[in-house]
PDB file of N, CA and C in Angstrom:
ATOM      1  N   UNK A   1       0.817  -1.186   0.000  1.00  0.00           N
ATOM      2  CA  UNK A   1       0.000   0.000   0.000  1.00  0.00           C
ATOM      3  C   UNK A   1       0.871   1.264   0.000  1.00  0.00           C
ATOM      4  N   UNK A   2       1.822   1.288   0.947  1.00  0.00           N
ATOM      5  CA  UNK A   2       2.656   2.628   0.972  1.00  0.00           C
ATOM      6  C   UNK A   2       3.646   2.633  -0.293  1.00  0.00           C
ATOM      7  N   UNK A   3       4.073   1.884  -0.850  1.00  0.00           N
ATOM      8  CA  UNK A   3       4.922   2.081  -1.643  1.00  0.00           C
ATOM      9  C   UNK A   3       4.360   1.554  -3.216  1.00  0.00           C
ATOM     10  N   UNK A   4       3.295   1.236  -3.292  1.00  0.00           N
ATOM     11  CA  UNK A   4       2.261   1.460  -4.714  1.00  0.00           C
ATOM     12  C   UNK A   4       2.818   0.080  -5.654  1.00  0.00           C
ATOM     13  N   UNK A   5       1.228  -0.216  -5.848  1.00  0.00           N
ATOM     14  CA  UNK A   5       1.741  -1.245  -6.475  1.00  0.00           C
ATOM     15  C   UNK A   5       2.463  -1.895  -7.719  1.00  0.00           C
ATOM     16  N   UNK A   6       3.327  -0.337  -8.330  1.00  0.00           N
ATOM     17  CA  UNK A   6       4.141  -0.667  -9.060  1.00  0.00           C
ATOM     18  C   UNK A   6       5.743  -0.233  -8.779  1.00  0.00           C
ATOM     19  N   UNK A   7       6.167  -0.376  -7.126  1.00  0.00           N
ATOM     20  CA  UNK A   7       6.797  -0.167  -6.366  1.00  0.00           C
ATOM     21  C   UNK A   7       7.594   1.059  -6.430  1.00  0.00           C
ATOM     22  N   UNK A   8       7.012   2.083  -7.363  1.00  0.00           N
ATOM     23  CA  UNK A   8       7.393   3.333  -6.947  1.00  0.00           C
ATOM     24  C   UNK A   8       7.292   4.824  -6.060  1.00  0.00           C
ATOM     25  N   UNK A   9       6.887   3.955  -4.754  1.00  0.00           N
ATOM     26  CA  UNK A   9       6.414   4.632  -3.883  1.00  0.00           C
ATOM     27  C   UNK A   9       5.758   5.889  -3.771  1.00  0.00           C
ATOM     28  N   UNK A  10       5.647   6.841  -3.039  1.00  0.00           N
ATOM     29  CA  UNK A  10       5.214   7.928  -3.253  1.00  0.00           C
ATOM     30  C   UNK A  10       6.044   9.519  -2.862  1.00  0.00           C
ATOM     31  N   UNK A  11       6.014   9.867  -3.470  1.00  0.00           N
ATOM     32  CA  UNK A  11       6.900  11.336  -3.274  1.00  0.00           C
ATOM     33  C   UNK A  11       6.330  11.962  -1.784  1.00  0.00           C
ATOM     34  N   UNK A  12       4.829  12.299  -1.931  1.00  0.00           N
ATOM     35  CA  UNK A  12       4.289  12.489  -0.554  1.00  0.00           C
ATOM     36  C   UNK A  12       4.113  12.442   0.631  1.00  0.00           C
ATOM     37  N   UNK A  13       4.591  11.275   0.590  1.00  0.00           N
ATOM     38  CA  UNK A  13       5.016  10.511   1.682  1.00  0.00           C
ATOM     39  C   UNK A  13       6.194   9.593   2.209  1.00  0.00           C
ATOM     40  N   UNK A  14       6.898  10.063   1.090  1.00  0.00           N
ATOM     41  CA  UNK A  14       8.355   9.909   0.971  1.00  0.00           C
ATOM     42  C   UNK A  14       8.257   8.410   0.996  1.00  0.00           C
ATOM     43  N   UNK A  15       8.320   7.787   0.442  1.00  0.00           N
ATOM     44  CA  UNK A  15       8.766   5.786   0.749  1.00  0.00           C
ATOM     45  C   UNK A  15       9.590   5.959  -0.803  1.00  0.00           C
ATOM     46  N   UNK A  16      10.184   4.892  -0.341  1.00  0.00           N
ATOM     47  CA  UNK A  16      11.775   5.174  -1.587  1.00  0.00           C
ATOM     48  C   UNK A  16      10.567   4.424  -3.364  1.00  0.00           C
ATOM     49  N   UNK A  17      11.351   4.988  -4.056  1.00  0.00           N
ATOM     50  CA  UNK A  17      11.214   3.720  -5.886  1.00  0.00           C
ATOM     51  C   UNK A  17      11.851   2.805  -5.509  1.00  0.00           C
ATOM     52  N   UNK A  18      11.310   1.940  -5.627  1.00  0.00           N
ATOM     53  CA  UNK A  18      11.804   0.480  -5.294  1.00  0.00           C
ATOM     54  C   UNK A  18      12.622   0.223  -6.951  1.00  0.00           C
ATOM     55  N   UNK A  19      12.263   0.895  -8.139  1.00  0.00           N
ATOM     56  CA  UNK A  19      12.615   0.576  -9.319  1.00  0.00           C
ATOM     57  C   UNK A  19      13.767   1.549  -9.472  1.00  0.00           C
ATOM     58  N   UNK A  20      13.946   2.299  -8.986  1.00  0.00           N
ATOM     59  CA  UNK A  20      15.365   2.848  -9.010  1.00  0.00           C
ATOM     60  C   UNK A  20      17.287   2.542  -8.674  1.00  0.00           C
ATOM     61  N   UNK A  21      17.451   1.901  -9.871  1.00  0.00           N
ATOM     62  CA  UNK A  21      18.404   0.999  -9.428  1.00  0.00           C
ATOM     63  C   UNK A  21      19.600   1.926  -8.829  1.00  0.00           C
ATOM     64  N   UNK A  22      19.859   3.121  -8.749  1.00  0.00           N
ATOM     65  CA  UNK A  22      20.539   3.879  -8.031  1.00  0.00           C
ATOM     66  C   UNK A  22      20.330   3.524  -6.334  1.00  0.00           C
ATOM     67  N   UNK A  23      19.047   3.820  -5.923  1.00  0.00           N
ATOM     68  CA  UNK A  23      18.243   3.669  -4.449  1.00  0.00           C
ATOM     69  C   UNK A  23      18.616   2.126  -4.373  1.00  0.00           C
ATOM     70  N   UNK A  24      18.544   1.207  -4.898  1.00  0.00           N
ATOM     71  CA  UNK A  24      18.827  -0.394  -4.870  1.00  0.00           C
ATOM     72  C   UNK A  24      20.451  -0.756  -4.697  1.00  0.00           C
ATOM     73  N   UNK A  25      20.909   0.022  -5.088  1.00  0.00           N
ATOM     74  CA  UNK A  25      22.335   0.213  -4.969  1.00  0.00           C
ATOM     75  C   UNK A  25      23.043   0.898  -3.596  1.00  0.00           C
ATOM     76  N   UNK A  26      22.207   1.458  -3.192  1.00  0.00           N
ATOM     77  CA  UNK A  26      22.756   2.341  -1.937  1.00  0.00           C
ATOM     78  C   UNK A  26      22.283   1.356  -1.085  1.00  0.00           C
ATOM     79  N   UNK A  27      21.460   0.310  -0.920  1.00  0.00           N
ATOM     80  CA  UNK A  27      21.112  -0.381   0.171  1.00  0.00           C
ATOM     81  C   UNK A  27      20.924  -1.702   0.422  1.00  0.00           C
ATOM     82  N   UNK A  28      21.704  -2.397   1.238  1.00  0.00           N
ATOM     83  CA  UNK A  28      22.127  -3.841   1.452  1.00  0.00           C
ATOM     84  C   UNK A  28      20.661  -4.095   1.581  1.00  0.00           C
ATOM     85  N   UNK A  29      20.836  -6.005   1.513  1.00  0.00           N
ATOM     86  CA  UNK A  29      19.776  -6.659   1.640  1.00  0.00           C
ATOM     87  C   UNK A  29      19.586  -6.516   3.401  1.00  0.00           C
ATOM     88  N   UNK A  30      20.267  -6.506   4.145  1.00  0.00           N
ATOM     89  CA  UNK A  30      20.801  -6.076   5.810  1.00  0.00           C
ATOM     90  C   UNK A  30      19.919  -5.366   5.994  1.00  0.00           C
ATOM     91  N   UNK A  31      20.752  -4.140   5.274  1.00  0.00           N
ATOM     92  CA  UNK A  31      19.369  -2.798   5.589  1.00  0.00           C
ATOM     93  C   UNK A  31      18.340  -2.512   5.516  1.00  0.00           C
ATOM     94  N   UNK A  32      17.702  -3.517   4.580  1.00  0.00           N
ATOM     95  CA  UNK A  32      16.622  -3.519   3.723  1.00  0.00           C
ATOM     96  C   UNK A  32      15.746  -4.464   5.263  1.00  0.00           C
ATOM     97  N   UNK A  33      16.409  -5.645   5.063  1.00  0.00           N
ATOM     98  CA  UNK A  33      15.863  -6.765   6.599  1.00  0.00           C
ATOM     99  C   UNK A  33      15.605  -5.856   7.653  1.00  0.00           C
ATOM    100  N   UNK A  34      16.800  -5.172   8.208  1.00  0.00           N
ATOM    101  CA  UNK A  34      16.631  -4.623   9.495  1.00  0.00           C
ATOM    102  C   UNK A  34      15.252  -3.253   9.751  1.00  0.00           C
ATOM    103  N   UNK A  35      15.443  -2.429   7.965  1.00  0.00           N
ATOM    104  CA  UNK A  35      14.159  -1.414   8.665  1.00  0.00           C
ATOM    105  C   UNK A  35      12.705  -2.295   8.224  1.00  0.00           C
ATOM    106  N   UNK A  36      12.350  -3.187   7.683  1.00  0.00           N
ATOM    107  CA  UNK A  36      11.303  -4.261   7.838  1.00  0.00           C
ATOM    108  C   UNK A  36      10.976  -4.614   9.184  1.00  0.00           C
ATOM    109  N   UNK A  37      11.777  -5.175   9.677  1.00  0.00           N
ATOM    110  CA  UNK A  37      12.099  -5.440  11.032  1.00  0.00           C
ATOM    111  C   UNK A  37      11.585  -5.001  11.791  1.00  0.00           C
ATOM    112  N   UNK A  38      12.672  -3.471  12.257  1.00  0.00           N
ATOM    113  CA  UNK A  38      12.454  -2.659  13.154  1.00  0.00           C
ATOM    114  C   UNK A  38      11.720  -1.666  12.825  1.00  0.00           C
ATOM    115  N   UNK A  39      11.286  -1.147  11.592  1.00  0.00           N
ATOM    116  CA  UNK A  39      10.706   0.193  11.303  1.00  0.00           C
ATOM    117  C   UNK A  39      11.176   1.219  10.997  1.00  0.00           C
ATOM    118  N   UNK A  40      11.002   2.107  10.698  1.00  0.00           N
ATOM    119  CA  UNK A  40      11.869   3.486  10.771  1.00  0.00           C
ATOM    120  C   UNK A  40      11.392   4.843  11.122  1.00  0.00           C
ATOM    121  N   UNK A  41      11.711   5.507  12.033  1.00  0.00           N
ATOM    122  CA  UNK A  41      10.962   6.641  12.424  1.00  0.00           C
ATOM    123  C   UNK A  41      11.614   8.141  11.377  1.00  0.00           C
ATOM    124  N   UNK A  42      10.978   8.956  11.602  1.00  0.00           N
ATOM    125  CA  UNK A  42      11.146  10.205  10.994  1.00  0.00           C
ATOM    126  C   UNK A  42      10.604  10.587   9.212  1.00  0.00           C
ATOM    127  N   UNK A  43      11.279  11.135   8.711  1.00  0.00           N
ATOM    128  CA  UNK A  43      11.191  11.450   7.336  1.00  0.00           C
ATOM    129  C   UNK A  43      10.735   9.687   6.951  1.00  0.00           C
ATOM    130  N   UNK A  44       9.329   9.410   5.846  1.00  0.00           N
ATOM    131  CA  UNK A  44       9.759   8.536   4.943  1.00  0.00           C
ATOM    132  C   UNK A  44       9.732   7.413   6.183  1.00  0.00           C
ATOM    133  N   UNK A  45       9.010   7.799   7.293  1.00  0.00           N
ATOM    134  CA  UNK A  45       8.965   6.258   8.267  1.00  0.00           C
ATOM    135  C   UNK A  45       8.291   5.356   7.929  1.00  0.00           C
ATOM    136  N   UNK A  46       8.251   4.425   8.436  1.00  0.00           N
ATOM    137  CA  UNK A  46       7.286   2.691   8.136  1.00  0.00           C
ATOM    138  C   UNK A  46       7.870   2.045   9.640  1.00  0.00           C
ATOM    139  N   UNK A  47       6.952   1.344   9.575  1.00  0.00           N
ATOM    140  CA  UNK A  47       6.174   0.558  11.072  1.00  0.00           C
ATOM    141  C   UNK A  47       7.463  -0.776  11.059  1.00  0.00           C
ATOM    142  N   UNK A  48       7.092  -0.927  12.329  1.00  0.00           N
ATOM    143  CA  UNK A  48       7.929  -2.128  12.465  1.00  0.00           C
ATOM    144  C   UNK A  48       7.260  -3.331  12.403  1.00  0.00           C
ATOM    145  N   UNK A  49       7.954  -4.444  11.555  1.00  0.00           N
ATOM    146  CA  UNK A  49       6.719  -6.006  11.595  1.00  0.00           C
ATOM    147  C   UNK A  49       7.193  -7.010  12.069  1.00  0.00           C
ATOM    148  N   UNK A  50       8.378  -6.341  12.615  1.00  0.00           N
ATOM    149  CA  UNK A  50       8.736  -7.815  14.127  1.00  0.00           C
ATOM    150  C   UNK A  50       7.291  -8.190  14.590  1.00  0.00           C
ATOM    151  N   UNK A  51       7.479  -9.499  14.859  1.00  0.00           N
ATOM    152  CA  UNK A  51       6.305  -9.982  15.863  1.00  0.00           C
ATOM    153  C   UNK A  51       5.061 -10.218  15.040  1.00  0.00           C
ATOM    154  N   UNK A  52       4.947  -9.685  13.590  1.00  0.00           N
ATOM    155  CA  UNK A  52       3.778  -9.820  12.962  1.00  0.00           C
ATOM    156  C   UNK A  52       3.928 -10.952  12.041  1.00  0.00           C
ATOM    157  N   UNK A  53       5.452 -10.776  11.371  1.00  0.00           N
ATOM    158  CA  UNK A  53       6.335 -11.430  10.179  1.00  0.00           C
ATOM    159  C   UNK A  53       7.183 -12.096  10.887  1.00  0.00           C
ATOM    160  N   UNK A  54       7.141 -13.445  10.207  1.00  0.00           N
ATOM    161  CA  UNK A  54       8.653 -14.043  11.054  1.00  0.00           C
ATOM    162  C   UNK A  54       9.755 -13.699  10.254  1.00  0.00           C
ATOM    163  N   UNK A  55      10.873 -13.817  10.927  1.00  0.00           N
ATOM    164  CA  UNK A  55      12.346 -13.483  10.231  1.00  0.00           C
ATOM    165  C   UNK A  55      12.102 -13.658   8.736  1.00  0.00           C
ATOM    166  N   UNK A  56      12.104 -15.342   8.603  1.00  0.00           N
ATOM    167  CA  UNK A  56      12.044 -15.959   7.615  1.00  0.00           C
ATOM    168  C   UNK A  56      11.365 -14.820   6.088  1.00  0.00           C
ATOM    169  N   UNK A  57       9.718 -14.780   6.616  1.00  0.00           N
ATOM    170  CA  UNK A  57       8.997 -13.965   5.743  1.00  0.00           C
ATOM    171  C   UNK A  57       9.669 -12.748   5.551  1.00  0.00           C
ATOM    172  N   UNK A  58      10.324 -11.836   6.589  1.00  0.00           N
ATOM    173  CA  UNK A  58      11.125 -10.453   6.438  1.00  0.00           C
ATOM    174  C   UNK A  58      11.652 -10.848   5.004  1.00  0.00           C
ATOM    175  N   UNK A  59      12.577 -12.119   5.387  1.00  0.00           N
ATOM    176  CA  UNK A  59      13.786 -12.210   4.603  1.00  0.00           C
ATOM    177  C   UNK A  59      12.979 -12.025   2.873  1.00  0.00           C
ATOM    178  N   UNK A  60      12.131 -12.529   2.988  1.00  0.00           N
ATOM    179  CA  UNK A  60      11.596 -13.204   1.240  1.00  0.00           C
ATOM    180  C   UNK A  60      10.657 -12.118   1.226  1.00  0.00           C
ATOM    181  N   UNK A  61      10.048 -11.199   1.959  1.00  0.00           N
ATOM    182  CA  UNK A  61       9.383  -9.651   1.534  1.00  0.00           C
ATOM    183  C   UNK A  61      10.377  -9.052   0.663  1.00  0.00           C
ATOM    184  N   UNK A  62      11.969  -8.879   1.249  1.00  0.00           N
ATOM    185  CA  UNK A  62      13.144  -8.397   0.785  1.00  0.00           C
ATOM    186  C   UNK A  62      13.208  -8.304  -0.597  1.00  0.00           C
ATOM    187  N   UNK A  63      13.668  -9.856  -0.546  1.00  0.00           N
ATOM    188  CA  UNK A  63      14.021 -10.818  -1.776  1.00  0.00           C
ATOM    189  C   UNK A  63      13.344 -10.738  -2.719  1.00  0.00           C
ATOM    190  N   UNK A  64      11.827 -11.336  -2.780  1.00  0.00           N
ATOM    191  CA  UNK A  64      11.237 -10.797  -3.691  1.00  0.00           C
ATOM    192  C   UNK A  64       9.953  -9.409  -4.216  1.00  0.00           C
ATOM    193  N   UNK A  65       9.747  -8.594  -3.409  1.00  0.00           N
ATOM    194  CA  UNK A  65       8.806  -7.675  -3.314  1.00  0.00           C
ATOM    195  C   UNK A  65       9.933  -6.808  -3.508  1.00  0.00           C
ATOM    196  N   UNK A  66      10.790  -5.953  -2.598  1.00  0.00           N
ATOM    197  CA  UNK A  66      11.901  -4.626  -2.756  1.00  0.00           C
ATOM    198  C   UNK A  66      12.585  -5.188  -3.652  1.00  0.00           C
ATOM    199  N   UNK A  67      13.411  -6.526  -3.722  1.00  0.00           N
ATOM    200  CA  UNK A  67      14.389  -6.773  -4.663  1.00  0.00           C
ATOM    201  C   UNK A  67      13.586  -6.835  -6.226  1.00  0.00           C
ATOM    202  N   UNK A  68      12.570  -7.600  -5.968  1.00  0.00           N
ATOM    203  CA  UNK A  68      12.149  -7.709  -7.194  1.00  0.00           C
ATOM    204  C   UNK A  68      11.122  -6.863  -8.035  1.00  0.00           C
ATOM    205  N   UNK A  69      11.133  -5.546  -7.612  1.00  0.00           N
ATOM    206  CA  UNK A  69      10.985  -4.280  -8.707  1.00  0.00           C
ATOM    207  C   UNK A  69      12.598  -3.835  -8.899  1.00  0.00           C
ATOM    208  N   UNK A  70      13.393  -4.147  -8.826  1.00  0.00           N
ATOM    209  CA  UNK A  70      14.418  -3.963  -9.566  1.00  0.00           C
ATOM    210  C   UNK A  70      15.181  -4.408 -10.644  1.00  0.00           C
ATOM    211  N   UNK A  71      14.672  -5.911 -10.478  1.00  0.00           N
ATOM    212  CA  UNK A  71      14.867  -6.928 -11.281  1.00  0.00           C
ATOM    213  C   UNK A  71      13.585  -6.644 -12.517  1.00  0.00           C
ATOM    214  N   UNK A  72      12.466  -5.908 -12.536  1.00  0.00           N
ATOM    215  CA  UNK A  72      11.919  -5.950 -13.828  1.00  0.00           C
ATOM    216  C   UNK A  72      12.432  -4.213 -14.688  1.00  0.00           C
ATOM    217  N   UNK A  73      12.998  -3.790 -14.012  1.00  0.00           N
ATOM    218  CA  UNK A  73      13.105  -2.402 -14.581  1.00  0.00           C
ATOM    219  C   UNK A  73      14.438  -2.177 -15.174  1.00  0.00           C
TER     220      UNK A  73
END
């Protein structure tokens, strides 16, 4: 929902282009896990889904949802 379902998020509300292979480049799969994870507060925040998502699922949201609008563009 926040980041649209052709993963180029929204300017408005700041959530990154997931299709921007520059933005895909600046950020490990790590980083990518950990603010899933934990969330991120401030500018461009998102919720944390510890406890909702297991690790496992974090990992493959990553993998294929963020990773994979990069892989079609």
């Amino acid at each position: 929902m926040c980041h649209g379902e052709n993963g180029k998020g929204y300017a408005a509300i700041h959530t990154p282009n997931f299709t921007d292979p520059q933005w895909q480049a600046k950020h490990t799969t790590a980083q990518l896990i950990s603010v899933v994870e934990h969330g991120k507060k401030g500018k461009g925040m998102m919720p944390s889904f510890k406890g909702q998502l297991s690790k496992a699922q974090i990992e493959s949201l990553v993998k294929c949802v963020v990773r994979g609008f990069a892989k079609k563009h």
